[in-house]
PDB file of N, CA and C in Angstrom:
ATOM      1  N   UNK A   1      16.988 -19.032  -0.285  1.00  0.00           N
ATOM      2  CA  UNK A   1      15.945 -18.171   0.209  1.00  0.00           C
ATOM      3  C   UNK A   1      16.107 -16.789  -0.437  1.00  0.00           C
ATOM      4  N   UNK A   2      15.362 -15.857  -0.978  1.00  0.00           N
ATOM      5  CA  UNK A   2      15.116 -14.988  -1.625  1.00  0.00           C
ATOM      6  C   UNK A   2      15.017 -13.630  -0.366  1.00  0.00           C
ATOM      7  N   UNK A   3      15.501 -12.453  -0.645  1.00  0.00           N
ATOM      8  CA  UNK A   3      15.246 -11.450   0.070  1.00  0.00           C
ATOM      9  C   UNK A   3      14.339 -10.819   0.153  1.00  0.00           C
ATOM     10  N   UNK A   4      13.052 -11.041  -0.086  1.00  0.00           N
ATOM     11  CA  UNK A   4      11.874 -10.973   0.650  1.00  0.00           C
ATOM     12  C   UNK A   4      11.485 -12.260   2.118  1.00  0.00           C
ATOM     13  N   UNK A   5      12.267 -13.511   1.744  1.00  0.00           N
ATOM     14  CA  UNK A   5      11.873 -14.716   2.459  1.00  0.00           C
ATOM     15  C   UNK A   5      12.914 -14.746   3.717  1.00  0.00           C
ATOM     16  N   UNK A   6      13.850 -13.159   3.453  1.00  0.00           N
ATOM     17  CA  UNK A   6      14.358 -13.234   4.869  1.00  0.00           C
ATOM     18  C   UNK A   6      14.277 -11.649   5.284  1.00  0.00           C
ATOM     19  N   UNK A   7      13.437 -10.738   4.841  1.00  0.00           N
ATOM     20  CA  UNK A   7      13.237  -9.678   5.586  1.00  0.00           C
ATOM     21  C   UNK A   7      12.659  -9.444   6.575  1.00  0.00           C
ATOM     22  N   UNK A   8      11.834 -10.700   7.086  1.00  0.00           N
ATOM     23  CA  UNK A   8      11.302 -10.223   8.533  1.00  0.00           C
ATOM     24  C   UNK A   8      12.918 -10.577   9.754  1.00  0.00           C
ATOM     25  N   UNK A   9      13.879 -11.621   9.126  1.00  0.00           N
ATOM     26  CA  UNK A   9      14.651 -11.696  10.095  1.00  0.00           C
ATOM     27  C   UNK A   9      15.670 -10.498  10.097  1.00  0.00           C
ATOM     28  N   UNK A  10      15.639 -10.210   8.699  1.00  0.00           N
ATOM     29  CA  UNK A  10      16.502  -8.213   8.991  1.00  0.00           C
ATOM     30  C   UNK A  10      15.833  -7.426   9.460  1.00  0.00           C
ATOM     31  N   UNK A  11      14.692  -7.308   9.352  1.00  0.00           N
ATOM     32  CA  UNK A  11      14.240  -6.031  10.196  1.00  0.00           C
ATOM     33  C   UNK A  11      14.146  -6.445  11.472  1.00  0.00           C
ATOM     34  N   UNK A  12      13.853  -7.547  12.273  1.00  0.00           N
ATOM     35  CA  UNK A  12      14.310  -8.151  13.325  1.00  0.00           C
ATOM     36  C   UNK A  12      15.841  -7.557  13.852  1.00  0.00           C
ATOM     37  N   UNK A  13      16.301  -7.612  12.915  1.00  0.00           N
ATOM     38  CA  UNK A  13      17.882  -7.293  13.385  1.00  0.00           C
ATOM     39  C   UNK A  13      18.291  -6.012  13.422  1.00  0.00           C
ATOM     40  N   UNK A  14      17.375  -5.398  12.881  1.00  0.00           N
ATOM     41  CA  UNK A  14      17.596  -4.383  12.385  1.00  0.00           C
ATOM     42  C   UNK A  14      16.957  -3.194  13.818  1.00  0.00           C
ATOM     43  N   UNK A  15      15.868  -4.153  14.432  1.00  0.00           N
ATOM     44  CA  UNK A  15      15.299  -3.594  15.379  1.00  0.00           C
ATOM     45  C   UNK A  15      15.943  -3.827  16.927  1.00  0.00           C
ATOM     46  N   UNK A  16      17.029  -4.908  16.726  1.00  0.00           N
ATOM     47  CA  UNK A  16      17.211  -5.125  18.081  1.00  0.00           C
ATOM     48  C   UNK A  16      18.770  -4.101  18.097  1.00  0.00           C
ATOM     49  N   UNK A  17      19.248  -3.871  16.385  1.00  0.00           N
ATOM     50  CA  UNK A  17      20.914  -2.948  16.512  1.00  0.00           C
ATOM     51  C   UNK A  17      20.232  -1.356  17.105  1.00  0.00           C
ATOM     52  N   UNK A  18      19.177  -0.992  16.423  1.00  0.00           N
ATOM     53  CA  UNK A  18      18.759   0.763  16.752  1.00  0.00           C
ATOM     54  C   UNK A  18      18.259   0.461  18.075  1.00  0.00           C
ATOM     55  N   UNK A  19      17.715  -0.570  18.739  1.00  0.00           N
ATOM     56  CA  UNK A  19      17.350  -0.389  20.291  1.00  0.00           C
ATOM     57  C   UNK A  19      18.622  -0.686  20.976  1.00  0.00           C
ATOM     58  N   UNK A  20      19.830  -1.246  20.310  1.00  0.00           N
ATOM     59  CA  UNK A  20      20.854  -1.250  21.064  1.00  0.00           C
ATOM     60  C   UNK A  20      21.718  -0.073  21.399  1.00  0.00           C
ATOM     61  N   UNK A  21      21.328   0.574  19.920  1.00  0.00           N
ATOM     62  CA  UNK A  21      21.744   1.966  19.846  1.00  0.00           C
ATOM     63  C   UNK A  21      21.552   3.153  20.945  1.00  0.00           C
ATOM     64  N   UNK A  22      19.840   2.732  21.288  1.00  0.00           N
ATOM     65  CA  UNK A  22      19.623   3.841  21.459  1.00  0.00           C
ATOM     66  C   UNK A  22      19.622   3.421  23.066  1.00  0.00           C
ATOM     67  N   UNK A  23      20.393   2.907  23.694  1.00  0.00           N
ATOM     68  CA  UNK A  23      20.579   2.220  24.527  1.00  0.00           C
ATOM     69  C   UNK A  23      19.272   1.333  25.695  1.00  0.00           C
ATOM     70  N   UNK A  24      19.030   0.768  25.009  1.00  0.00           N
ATOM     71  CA  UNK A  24      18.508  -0.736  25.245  1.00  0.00           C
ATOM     72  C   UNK A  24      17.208  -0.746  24.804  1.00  0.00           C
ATOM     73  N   UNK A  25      16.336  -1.685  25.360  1.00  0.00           N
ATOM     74  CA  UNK A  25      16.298  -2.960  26.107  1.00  0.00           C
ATOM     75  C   UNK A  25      16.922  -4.064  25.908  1.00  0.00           C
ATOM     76  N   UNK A  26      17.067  -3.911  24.512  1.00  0.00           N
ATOM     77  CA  UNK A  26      17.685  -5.185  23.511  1.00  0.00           C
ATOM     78  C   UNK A  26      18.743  -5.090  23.465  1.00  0.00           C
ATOM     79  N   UNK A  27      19.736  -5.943  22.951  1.00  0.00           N
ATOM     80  CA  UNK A  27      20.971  -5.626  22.339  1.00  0.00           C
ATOM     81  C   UNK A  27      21.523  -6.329  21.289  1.00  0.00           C
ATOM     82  N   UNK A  28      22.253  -6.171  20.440  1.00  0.00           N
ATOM     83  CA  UNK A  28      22.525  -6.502  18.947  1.00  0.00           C
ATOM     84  C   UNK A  28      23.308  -7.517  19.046  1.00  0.00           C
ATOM     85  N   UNK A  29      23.616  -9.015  18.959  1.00  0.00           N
ATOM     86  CA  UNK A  29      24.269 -10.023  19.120  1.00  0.00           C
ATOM     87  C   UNK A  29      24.642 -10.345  17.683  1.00  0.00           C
ATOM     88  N   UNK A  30      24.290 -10.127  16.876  1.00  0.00           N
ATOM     89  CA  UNK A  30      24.850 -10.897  15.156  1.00  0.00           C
ATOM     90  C   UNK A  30      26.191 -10.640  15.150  1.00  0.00           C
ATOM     91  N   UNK A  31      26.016 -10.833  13.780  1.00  0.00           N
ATOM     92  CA  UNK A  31      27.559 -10.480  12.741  1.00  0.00           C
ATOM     93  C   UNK A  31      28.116  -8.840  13.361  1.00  0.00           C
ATOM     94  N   UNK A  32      29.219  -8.770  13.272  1.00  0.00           N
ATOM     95  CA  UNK A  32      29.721  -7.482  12.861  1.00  0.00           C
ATOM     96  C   UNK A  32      28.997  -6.683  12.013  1.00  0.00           C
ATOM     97  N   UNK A  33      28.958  -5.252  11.961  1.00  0.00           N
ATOM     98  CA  UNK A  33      28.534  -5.169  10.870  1.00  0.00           C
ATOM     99  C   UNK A  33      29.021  -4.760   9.758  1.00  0.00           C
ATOM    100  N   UNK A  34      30.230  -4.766   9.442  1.00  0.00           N
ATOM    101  CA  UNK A  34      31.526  -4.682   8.736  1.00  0.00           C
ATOM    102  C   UNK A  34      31.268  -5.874   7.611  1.00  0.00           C
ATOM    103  N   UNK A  35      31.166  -7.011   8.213  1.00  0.00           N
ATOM    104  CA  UNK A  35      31.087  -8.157   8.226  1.00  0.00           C
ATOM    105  C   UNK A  35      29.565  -8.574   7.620  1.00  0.00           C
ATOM    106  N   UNK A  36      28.905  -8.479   7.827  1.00  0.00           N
ATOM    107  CA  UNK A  36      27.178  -8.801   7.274  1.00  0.00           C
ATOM    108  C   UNK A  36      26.871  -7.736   6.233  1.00  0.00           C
ATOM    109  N   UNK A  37      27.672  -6.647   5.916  1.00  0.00           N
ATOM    110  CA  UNK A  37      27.465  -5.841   5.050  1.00  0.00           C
ATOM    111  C   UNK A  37      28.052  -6.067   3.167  1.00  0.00           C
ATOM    112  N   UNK A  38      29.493  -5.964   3.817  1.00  0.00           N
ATOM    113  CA  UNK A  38      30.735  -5.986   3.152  1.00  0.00           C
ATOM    114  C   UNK A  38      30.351  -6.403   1.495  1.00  0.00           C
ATOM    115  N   UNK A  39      30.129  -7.483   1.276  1.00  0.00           N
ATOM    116  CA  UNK A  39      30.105  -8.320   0.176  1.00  0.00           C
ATOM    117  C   UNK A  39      28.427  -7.761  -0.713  1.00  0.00           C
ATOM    118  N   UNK A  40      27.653  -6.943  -0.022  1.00  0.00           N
ATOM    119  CA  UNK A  40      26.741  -6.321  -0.708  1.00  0.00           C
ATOM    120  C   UNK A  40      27.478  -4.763  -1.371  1.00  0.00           C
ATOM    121  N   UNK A  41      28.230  -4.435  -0.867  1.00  0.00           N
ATOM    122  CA  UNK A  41      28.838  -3.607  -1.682  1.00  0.00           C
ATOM    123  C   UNK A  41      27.815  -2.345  -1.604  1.00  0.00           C
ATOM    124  N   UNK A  42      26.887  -1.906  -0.283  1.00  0.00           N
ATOM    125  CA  UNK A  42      26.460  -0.691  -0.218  1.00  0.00           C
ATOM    126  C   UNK A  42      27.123   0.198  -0.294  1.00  0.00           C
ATOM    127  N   UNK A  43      26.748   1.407  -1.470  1.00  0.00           N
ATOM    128  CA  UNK A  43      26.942   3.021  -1.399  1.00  0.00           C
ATOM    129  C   UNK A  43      26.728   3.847  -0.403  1.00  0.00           C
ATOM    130  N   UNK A  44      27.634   4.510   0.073  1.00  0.00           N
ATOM    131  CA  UNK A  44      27.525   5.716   0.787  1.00  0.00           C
ATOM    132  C   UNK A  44      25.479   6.578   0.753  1.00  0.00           C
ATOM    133  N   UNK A  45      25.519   6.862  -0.552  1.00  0.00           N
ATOM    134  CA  UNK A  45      24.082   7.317  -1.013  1.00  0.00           C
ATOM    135  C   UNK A  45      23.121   6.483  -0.503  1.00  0.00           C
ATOM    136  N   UNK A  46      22.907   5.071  -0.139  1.00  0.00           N
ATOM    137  CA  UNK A  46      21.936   4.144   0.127  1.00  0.00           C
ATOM    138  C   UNK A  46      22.226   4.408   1.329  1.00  0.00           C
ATOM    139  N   UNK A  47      23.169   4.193   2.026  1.00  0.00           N
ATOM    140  CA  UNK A  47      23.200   4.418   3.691  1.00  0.00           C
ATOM    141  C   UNK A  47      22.663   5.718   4.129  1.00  0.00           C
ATOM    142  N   UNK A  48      22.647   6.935   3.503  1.00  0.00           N
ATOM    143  CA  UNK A  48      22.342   8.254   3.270  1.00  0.00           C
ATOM    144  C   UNK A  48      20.743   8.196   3.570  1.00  0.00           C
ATOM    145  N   UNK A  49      20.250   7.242   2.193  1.00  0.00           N
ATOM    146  CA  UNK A  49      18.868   7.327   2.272  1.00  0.00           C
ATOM    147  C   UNK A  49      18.474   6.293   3.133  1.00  0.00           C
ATOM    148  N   UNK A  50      18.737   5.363   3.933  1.00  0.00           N
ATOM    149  CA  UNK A  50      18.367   4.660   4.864  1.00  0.00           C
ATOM    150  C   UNK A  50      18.476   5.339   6.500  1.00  0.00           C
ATOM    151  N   UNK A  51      19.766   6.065   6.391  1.00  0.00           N
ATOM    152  CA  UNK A  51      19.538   6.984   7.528  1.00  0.00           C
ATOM    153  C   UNK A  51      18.553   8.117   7.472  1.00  0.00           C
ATOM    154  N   UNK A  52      17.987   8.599   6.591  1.00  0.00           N
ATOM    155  CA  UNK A  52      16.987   9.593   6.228  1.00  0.00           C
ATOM    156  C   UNK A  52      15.515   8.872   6.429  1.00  0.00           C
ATOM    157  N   UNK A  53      15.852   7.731   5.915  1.00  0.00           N
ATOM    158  CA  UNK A  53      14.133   6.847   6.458  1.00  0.00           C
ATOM    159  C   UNK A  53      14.333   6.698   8.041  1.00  0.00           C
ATOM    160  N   UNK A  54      15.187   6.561   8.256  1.00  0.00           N
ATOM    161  CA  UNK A  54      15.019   6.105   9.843  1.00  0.00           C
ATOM    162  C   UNK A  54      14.599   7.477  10.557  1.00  0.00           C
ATOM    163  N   UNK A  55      15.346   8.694  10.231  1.00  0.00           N
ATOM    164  CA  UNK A  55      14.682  10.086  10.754  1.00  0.00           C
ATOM    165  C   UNK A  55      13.167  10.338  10.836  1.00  0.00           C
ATOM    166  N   UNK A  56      12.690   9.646   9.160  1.00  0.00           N
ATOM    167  CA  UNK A  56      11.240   9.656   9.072  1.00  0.00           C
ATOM    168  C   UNK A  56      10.700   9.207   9.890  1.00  0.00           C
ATOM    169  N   UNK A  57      11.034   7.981  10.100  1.00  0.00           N
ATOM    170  CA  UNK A  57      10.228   6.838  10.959  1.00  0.00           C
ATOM    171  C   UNK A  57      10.636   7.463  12.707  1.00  0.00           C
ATOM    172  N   UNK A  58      11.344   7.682  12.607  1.00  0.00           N
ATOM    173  CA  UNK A  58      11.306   8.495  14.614  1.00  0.00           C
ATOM    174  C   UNK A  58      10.422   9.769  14.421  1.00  0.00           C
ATOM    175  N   UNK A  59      10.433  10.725  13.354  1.00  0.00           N
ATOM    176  CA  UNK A  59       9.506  11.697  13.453  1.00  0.00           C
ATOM    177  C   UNK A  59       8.185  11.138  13.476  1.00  0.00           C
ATOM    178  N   UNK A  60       7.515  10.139  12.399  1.00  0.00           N
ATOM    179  CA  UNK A  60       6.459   9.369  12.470  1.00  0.00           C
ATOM    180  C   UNK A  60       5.997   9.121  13.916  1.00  0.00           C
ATOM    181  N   UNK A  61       6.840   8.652  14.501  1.00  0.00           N
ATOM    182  CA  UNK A  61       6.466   8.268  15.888  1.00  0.00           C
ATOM    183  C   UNK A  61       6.889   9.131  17.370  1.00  0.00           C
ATOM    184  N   UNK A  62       6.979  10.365  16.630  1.00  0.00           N
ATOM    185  CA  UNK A  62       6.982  11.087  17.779  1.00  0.00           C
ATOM    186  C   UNK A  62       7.943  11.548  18.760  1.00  0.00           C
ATOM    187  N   UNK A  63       9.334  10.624  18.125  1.00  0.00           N
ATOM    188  CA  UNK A  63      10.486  11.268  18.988  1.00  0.00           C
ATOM    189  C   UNK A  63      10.922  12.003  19.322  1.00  0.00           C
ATOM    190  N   UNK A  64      11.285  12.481  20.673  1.00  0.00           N
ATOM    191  CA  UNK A  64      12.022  14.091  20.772  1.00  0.00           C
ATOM    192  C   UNK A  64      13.333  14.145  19.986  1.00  0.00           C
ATOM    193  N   UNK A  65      13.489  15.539  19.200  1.00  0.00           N
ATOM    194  CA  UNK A  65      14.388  15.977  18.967  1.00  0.00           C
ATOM    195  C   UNK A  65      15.937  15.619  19.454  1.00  0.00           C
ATOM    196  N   UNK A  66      15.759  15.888  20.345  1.00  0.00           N
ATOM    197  CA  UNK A  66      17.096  15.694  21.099  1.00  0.00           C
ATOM    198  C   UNK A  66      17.556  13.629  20.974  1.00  0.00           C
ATOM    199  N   UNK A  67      16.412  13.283  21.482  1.00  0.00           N
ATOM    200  CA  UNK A  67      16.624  11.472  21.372  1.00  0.00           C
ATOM    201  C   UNK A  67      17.023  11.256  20.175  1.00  0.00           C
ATOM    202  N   UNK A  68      15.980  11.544  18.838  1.00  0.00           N
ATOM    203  CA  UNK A  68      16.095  11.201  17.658  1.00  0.00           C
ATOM    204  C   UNK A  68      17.619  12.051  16.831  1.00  0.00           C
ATOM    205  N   UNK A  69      18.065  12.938  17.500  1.00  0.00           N
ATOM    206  CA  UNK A  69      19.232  13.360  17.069  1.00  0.00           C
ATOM    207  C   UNK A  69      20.412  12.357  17.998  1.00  0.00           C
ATOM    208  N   UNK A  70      20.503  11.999  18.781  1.00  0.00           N
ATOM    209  CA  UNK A  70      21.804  10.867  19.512  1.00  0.00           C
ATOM    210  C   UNK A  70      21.480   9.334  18.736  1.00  0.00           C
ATOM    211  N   UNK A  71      20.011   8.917  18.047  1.00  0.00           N
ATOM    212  CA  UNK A  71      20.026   7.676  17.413  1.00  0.00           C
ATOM    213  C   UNK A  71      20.520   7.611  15.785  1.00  0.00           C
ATOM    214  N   UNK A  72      20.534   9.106  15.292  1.00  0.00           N
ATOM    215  CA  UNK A  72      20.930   9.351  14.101  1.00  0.00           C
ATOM    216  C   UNK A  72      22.499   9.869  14.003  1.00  0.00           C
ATOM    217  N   UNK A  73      22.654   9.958  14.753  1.00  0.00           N
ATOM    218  CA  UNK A  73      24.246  10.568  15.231  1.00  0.00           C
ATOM    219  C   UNK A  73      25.108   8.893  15.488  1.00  0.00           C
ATOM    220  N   UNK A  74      24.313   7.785  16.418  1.00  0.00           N
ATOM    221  CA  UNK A  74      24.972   6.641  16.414  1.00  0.00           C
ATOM    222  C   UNK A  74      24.906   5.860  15.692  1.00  0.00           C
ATOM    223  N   UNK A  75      23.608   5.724  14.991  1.00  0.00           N
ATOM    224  CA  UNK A  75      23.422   5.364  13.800  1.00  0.00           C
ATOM    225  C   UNK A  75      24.785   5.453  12.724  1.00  0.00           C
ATOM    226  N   UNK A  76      24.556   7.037  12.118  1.00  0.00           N
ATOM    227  CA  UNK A  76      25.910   7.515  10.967  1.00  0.00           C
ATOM    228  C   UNK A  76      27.119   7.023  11.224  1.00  0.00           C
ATOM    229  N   UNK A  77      27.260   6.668  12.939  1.00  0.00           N
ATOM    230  CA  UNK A  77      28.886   6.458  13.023  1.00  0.00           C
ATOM    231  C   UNK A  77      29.215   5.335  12.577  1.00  0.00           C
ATOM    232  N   UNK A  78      28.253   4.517  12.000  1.00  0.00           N
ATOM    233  CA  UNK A  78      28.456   3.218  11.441  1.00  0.00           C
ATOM    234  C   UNK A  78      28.452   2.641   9.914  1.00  0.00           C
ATOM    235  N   UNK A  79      28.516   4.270   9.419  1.00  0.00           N
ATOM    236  CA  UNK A  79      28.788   4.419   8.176  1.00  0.00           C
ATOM    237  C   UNK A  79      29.380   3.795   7.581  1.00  0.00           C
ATOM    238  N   UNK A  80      30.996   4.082   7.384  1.00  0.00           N
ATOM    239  CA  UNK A  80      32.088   3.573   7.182  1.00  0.00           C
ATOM    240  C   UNK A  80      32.107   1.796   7.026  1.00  0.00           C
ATOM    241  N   UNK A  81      31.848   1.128   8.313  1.00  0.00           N
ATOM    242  CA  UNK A  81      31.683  -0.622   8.625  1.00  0.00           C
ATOM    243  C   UNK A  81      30.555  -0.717   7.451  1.00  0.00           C
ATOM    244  N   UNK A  82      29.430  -0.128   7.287  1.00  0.00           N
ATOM    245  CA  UNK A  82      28.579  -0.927   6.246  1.00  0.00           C
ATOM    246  C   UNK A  82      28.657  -0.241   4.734  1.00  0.00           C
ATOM    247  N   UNK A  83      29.695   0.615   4.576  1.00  0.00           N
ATOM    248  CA  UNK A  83      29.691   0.676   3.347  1.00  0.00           C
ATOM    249  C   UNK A  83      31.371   0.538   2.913  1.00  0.00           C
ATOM    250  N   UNK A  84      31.967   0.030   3.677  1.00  0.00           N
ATOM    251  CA  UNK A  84      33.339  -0.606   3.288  1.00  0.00           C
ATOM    252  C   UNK A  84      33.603  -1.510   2.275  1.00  0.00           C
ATOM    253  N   UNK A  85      32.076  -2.059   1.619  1.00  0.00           N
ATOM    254  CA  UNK A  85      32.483  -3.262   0.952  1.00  0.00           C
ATOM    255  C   UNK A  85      32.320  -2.376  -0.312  1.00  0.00           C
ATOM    256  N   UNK A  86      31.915  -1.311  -0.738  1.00  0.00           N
ATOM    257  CA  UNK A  86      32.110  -0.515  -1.817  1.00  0.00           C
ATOM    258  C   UNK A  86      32.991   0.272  -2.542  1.00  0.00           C
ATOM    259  N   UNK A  87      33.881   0.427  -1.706  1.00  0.00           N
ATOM    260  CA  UNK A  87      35.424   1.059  -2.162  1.00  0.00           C
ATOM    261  C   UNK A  87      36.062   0.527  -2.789  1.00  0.00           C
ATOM    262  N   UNK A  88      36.325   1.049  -4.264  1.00  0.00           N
ATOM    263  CA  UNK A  88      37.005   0.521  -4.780  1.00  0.00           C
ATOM    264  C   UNK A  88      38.266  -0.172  -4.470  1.00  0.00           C
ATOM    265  N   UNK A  89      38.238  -1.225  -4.828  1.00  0.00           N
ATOM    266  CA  UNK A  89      39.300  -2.691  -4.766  1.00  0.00           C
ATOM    267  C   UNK A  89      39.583  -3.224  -3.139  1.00  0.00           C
ATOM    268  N   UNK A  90      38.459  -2.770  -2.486  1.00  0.00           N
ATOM    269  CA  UNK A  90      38.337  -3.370  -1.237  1.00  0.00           C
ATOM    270  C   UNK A  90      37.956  -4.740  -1.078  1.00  0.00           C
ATOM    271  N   UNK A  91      39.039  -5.194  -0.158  1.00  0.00           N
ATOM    272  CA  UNK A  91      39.226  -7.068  -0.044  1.00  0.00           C
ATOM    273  C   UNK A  91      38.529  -7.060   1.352  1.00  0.00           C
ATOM    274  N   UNK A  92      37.710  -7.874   1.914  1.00  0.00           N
ATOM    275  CA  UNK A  92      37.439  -8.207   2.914  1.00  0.00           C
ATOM    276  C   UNK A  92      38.667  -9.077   3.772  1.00  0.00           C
ATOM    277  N   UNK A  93      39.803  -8.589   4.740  1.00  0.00           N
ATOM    278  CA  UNK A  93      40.994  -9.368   5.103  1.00  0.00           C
ATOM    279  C   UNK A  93      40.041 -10.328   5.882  1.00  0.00           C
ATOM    280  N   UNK A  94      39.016  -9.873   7.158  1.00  0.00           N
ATOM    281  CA  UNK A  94      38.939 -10.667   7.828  1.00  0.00           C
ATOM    282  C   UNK A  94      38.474 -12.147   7.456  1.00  0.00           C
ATOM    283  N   UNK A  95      38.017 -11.789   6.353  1.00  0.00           N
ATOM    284  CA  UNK A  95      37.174 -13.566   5.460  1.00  0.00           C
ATOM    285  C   UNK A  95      38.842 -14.432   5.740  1.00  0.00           C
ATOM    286  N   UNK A  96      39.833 -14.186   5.719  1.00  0.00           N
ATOM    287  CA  UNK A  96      41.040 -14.859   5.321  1.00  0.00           C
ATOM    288  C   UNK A  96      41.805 -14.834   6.396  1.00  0.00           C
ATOM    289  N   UNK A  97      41.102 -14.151   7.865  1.00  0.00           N
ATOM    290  CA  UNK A  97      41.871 -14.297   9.023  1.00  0.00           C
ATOM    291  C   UNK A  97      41.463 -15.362  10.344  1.00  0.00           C
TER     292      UNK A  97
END
């Protein structure tokens, strides 16, 4: 399957981790995200500009300040887990645990 032929199930996922975030209705049941990331080998800079679209998209729709600053704040803290697979000579241990 090609990554267009599974983007409605990421943004799916994608919609139930930021409503988990932002505490509820939904909540995020998948992979880790350490783990569902890792082996794509995202940059710091792409997570950068994906957290910057997501700002867009809460201003788009009207969020208060204050809300849209605690979903971008929990958001970032998840930096690190999805761009771990980019550091140089980083092994994924858990694949082998």
């Amino acid at each position: 399957m090609t990554f267009a032929g599974r983007l409605p199930g990421l943004k799916f996922l994608r919609t139930l981790w930021v409503a988990s975030l932002a505490g509820g209705p939904f909540q995020y049941t998948a992979r880790e995200l350490r783990d569902a990331h890792f082996d794509l080998k995202i940059p710091p800079e792409v997570f950068d500009e994906v957290d910057a679209e997501l700002g867009r998209t809460l201003d788009h729709f009207g969020v208060p300040e204050r809300e849209k600053g605690e979903v971008l704040a929990a958001f970032g803290g998840w930096k690190s887990e999805v761009t771990a697979g980019s550091e140089p000579g980083a092994v994924n241990w858990r694949r082998w645990h």
